[in-house]
PDB file of N, CA and C in Angstrom:
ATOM      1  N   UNK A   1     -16.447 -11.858-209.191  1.00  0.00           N
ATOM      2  CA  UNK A   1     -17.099 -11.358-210.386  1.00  0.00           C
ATOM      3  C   UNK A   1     -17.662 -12.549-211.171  1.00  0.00           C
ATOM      4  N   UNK A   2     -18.691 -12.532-211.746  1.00  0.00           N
ATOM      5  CA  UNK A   2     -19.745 -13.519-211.937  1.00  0.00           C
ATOM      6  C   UNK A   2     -19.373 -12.953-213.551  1.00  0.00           C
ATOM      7  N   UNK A   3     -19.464 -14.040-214.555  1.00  0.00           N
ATOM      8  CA  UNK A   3     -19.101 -13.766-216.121  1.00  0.00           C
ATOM      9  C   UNK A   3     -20.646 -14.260-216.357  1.00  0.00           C
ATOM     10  N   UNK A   4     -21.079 -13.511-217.946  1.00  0.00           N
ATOM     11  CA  UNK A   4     -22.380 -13.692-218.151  1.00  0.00           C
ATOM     12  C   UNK A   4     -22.324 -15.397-218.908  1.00  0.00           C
ATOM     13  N   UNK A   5     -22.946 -16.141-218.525  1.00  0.00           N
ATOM     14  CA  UNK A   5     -23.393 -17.421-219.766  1.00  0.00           C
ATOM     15  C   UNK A   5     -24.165 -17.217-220.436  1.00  0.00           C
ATOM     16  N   UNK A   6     -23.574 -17.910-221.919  1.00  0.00           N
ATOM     17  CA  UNK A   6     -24.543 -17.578-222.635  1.00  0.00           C
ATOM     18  C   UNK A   6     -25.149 -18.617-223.334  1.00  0.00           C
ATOM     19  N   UNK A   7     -26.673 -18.884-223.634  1.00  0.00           N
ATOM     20  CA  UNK A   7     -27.175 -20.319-223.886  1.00  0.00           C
ATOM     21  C   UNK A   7     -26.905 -20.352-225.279  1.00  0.00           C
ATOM     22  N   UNK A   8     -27.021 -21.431-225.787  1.00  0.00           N
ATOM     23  CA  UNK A   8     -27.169 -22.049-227.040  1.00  0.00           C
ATOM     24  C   UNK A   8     -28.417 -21.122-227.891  1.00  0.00           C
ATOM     25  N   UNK A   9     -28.372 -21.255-229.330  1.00  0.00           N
ATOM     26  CA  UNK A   9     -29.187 -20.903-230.045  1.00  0.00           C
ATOM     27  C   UNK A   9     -30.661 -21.677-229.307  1.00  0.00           C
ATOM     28  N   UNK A  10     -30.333 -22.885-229.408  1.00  0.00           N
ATOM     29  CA  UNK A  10     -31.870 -24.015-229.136  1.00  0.00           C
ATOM     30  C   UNK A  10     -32.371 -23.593-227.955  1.00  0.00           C
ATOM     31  N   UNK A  11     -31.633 -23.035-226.535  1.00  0.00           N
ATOM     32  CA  UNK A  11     -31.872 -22.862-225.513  1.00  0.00           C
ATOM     33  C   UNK A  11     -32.739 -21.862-225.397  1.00  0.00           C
ATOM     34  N   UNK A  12     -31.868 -20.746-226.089  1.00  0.00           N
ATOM     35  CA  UNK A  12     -32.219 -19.368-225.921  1.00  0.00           C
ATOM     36  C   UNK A  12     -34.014 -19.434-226.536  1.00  0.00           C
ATOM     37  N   UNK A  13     -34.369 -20.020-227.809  1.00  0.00           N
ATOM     38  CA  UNK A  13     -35.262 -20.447-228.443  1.00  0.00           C
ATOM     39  C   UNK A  13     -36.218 -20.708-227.389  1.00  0.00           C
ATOM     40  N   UNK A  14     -36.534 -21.843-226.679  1.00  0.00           N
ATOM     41  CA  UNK A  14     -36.788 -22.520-225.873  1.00  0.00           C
ATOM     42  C   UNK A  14     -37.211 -21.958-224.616  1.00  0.00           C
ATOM     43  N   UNK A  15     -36.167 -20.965-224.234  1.00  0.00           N
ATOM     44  CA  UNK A  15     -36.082 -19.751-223.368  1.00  0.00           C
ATOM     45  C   UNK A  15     -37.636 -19.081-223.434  1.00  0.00           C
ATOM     46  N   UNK A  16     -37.304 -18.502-224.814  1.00  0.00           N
ATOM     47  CA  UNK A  16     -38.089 -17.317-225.156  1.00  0.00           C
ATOM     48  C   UNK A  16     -39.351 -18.216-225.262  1.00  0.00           C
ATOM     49  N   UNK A  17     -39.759 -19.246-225.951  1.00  0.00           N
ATOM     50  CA  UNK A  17     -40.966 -20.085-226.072  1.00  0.00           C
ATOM     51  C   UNK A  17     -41.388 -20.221-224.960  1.00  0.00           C
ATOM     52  N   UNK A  18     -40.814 -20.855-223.707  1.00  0.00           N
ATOM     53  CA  UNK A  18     -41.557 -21.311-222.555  1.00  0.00           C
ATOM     54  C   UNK A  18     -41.677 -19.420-221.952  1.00  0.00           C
ATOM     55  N   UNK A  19     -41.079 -18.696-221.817  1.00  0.00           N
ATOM     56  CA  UNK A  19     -41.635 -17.300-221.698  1.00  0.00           C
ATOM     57  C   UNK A  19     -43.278 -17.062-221.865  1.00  0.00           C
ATOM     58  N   UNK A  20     -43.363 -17.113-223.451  1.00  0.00           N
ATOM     59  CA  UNK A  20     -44.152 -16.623-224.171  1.00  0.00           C
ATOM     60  C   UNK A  20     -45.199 -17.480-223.907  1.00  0.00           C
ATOM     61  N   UNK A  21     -45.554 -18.783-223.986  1.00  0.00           N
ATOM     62  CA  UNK A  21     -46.311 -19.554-223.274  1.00  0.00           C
ATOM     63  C   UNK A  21     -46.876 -19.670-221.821  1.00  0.00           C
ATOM     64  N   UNK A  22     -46.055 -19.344-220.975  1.00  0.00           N
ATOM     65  CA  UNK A  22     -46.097 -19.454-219.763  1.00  0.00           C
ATOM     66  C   UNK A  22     -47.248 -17.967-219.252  1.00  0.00           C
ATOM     67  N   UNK A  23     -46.823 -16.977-220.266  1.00  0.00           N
ATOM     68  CA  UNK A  23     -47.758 -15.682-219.902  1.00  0.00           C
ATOM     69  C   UNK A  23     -48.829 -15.635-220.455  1.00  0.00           C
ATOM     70  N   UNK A  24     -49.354 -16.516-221.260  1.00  0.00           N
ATOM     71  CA  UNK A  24     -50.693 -16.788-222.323  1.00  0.00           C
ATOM     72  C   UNK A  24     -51.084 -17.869-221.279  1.00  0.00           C
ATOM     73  N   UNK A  25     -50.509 -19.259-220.752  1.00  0.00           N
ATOM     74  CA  UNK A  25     -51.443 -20.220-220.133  1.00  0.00           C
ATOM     75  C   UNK A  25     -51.288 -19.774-218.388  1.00  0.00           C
ATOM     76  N   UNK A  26     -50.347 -19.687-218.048  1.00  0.00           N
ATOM     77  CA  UNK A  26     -50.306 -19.159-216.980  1.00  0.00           C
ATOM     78  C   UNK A  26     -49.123 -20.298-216.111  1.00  0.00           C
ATOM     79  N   UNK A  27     -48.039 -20.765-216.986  1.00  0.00           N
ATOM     80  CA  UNK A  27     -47.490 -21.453-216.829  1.00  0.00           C
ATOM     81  C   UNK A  27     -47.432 -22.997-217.095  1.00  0.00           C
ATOM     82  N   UNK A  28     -46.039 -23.396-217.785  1.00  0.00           N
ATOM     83  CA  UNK A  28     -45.895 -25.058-218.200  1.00  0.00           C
ATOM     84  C   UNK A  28     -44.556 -25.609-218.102  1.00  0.00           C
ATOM     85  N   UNK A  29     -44.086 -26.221-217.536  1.00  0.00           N
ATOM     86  CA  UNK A  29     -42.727 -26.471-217.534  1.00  0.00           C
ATOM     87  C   UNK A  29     -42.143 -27.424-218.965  1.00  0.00           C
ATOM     88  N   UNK A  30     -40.738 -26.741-218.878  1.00  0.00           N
ATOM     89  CA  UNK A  30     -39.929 -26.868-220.065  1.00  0.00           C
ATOM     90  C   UNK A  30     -39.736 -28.189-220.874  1.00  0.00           C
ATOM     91  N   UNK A  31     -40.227 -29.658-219.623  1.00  0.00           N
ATOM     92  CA  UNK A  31     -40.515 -30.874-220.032  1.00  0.00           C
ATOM     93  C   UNK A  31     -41.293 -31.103-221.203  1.00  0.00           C
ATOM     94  N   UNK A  32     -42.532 -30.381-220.609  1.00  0.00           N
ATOM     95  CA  UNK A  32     -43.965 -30.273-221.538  1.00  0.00           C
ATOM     96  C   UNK A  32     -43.757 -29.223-222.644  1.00  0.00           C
ATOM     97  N   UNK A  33     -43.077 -28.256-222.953  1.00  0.00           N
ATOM     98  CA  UNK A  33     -42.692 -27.796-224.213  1.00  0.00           C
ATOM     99  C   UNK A  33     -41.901 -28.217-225.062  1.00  0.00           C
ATOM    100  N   UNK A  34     -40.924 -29.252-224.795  1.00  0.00           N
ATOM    101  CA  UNK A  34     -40.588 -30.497-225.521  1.00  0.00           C
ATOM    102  C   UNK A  34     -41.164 -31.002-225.597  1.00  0.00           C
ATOM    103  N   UNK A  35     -41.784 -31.660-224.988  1.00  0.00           N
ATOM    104  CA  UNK A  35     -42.842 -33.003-225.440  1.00  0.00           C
ATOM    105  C   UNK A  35     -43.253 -32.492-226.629  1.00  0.00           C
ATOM    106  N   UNK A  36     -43.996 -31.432-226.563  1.00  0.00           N
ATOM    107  CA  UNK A  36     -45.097 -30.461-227.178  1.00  0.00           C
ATOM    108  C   UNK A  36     -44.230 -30.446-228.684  1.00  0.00           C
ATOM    109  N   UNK A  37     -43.268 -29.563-228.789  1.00  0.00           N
ATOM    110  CA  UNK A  37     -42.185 -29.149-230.245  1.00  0.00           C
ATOM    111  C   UNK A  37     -41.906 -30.983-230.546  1.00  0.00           C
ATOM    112  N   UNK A  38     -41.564 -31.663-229.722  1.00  0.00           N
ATOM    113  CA  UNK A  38     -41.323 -33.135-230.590  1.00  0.00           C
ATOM    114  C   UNK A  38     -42.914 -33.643-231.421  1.00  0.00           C
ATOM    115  N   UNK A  39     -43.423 -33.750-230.704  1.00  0.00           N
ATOM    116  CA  UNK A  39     -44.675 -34.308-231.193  1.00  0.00           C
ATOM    117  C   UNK A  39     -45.193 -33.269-232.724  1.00  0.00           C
ATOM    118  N   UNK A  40     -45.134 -31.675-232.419  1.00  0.00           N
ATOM    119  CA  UNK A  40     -45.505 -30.895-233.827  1.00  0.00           C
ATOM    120  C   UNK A  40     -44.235 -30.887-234.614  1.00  0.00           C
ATOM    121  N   UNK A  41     -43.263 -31.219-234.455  1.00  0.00           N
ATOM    122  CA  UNK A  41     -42.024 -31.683-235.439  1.00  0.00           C
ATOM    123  C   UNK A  41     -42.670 -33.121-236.158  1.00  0.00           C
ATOM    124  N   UNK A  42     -42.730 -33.809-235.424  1.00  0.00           N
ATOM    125  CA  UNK A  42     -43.262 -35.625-236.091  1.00  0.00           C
ATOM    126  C   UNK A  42     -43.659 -34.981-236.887  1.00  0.00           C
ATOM    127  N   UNK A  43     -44.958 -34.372-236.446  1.00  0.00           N
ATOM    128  CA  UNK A  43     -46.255 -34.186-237.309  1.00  0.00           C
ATOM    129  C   UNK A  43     -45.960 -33.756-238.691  1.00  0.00           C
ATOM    130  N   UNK A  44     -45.257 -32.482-238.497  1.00  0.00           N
ATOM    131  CA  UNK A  44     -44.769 -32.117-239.581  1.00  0.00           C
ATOM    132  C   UNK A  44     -43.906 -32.734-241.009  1.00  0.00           C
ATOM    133  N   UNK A  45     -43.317 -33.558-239.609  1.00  0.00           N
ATOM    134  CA  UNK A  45     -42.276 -34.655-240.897  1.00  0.00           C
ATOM    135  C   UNK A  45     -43.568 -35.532-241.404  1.00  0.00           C
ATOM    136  N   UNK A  46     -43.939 -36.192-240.769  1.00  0.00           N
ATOM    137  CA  UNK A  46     -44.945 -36.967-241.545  1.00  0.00           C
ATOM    138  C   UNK A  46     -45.897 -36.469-242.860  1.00  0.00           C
ATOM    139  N   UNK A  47     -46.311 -35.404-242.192  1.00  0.00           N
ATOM    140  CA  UNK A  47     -47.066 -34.435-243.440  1.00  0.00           C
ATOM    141  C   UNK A  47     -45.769 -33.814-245.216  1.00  0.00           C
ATOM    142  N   UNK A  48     -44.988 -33.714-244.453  1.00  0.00           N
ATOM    143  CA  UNK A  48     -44.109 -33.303-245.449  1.00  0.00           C
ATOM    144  C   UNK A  48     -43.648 -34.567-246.351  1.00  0.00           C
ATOM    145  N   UNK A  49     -43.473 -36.026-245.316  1.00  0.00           N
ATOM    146  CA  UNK A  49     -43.330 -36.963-246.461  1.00  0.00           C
ATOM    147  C   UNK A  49     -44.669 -38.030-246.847  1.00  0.00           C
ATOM    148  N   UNK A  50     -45.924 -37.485-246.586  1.00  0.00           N
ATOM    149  CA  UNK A  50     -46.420 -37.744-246.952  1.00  0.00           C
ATOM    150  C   UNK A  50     -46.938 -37.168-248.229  1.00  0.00           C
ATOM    151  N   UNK A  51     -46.826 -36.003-248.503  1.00  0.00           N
ATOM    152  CA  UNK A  51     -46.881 -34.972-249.424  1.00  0.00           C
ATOM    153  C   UNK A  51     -45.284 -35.559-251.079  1.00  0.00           C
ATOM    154  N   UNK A  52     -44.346 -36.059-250.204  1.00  0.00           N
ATOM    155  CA  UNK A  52     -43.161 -35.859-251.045  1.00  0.00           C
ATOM    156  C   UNK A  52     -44.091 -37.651-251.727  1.00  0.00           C
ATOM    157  N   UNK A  53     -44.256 -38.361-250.910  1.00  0.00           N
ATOM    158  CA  UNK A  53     -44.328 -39.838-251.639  1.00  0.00           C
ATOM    159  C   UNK A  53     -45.749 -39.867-252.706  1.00  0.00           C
ATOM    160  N   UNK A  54     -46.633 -38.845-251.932  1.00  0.00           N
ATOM    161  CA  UNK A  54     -48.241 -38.341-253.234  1.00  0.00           C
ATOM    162  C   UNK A  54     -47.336 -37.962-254.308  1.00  0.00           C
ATOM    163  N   UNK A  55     -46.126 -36.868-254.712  1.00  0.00           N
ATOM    164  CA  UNK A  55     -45.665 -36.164-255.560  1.00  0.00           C
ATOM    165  C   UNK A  55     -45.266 -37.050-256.515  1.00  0.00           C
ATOM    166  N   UNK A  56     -44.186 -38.312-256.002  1.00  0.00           N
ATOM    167  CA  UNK A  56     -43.770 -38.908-256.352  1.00  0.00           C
ATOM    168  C   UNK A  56     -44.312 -39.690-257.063  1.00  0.00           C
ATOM    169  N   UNK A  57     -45.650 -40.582-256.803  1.00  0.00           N
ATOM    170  CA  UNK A  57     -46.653 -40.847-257.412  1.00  0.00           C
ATOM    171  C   UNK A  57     -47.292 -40.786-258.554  1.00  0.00           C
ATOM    172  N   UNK A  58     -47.714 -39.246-258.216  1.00  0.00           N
ATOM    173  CA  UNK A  58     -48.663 -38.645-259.547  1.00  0.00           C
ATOM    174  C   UNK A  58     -47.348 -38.488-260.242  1.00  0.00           C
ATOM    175  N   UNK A  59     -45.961 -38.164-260.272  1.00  0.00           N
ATOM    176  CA  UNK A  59     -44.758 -38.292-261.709  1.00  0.00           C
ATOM    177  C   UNK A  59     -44.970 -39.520-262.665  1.00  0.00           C
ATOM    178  N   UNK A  60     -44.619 -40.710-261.859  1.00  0.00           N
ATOM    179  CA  UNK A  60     -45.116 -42.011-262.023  1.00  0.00           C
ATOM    180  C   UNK A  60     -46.408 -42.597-262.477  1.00  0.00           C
ATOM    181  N   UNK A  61     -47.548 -41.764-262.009  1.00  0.00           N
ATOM    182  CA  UNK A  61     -49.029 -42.424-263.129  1.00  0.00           C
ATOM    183  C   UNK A  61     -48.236 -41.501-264.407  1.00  0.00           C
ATOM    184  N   UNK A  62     -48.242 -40.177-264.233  1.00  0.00           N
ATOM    185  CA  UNK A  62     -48.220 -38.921-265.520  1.00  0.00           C
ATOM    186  C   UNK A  62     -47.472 -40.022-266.736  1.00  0.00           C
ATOM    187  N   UNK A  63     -45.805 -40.534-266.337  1.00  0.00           N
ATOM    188  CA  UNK A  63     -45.461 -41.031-266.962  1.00  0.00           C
ATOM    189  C   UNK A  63     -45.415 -42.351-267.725  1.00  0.00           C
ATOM    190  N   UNK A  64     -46.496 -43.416-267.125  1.00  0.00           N
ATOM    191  CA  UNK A  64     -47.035 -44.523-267.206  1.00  0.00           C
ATOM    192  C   UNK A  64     -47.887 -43.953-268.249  1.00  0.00           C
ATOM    193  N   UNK A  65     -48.343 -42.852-268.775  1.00  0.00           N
ATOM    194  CA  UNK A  65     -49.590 -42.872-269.685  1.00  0.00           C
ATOM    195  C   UNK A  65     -49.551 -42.762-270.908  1.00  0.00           C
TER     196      UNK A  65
END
Protein backbone atom coordinates (compact mmCIF):
# COMPACT_ATOMS: atom_id res chain seq x y z
CA UNK A 1 0.00 0.00 0.00
CA UNK A 2 1.48 3.18 -1.34
CA UNK A 3 0.64 6.36 1.34
CA UNK A 4 -0.20 9.66 -0.48
CA UNK A 5 2.88 12.49 -0.25
CA UNK A 6 2.18 15.47 0.21
CA UNK A 7 4.29 18.55 -1.22
CA UNK A 8 5.11 21.60 0.49
CA UNK A 9 3.07 24.79 0.18
CA UNK A 10 6.11 26.21 -2.35
CA UNK A 11 5.97 22.93 -4.26
CA UNK A 12 2.48 22.51 -4.62
CA UNK A 13 2.63 26.40 -5.90
CA UNK A 14 5.20 25.60 -8.34
CA UNK A 15 3.25 22.45 -9.20
CA UNK A 16 0.30 24.28 -10.22
CA UNK A 17 2.51 27.22 -12.03
CA UNK A 18 4.58 24.95 -14.21
CA UNK A 19 0.95 23.22 -15.01
CA UNK A 20 -0.54 26.34 -15.99
CA UNK A 21 2.37 27.46 -18.08
CA UNK A 22 3.22 24.44 -19.66
CA UNK A 23 -0.56 24.39 -21.31
CA UNK A 24 -0.35 28.15 -22.54
CA UNK A 25 3.48 27.64 -24.03
CA UNK A 26 3.39 24.19 -24.71
CA UNK A 27 5.83 23.26 -22.18
CA UNK A 28 9.04 24.54 -19.85
CA UNK A 29 10.80 22.78 -17.34
CA UNK A 30 10.70 23.56 -13.63
CA UNK A 31 14.52 24.89 -13.85
CA UNK A 32 13.30 27.70 -16.11
CA UNK A 33 10.29 28.61 -13.86
CA UNK A 34 12.69 29.34 -11.19
CA UNK A 35 14.96 31.07 -12.98
CA UNK A 36 11.89 32.96 -14.24
CA UNK A 37 10.02 33.67 -10.29
CA UNK A 38 13.82 34.58 -9.08
CA UNK A 39 14.55 37.07 -11.57
CA UNK A 40 10.50 38.75 -11.22
CA UNK A 41 11.08 38.54 -7.36
CA UNK A 42 14.60 40.74 -7.80
CA UNK A 43 12.68 42.87 -9.87
CA UNK A 44 10.19 43.44 -7.61
CA UNK A 45 12.46 43.94 -4.61
CA UNK A 46 14.32 46.43 -6.41
CA UNK A 47 11.23 48.39 -7.48
CA UNK A 48 9.81 48.25 -4.01
CA UNK A 49 13.11 49.67 -2.55
CA UNK A 50 13.52 51.83 -4.91
CA UNK A 51 10.16 53.36 -4.27
CA UNK A 52 10.84 53.06 -0.19
CA UNK A 53 14.42 55.19 -0.59
CA UNK A 54 12.28 58.07 -3.28
CA UNK A 55 9.75 58.11 -0.06
CA UNK A 56 12.31 58.54 2.18
CA UNK A 57 13.69 61.38 0.38
CA UNK A 58 10.86 63.56 -0.45
CA UNK A 59 10.22 63.28 3.97
CA UNK A 60 13.68 64.71 4.11
CA UNK A 61 13.51 67.69 1.32
CA UNK A 62 9.56 68.32 2.95
CA UNK A 63 11.40 68.68 6.21
CA UNK A 64 14.58 70.60 5.25
CA UNK A 65 12.15 73.49 4.16
Amino acid sequence: MRLVQKNSEPDRLLETLSNSVAVVSGGLNRSTLVKAGLVAGGLAALTAGSAAVSSIRRRMEANDS
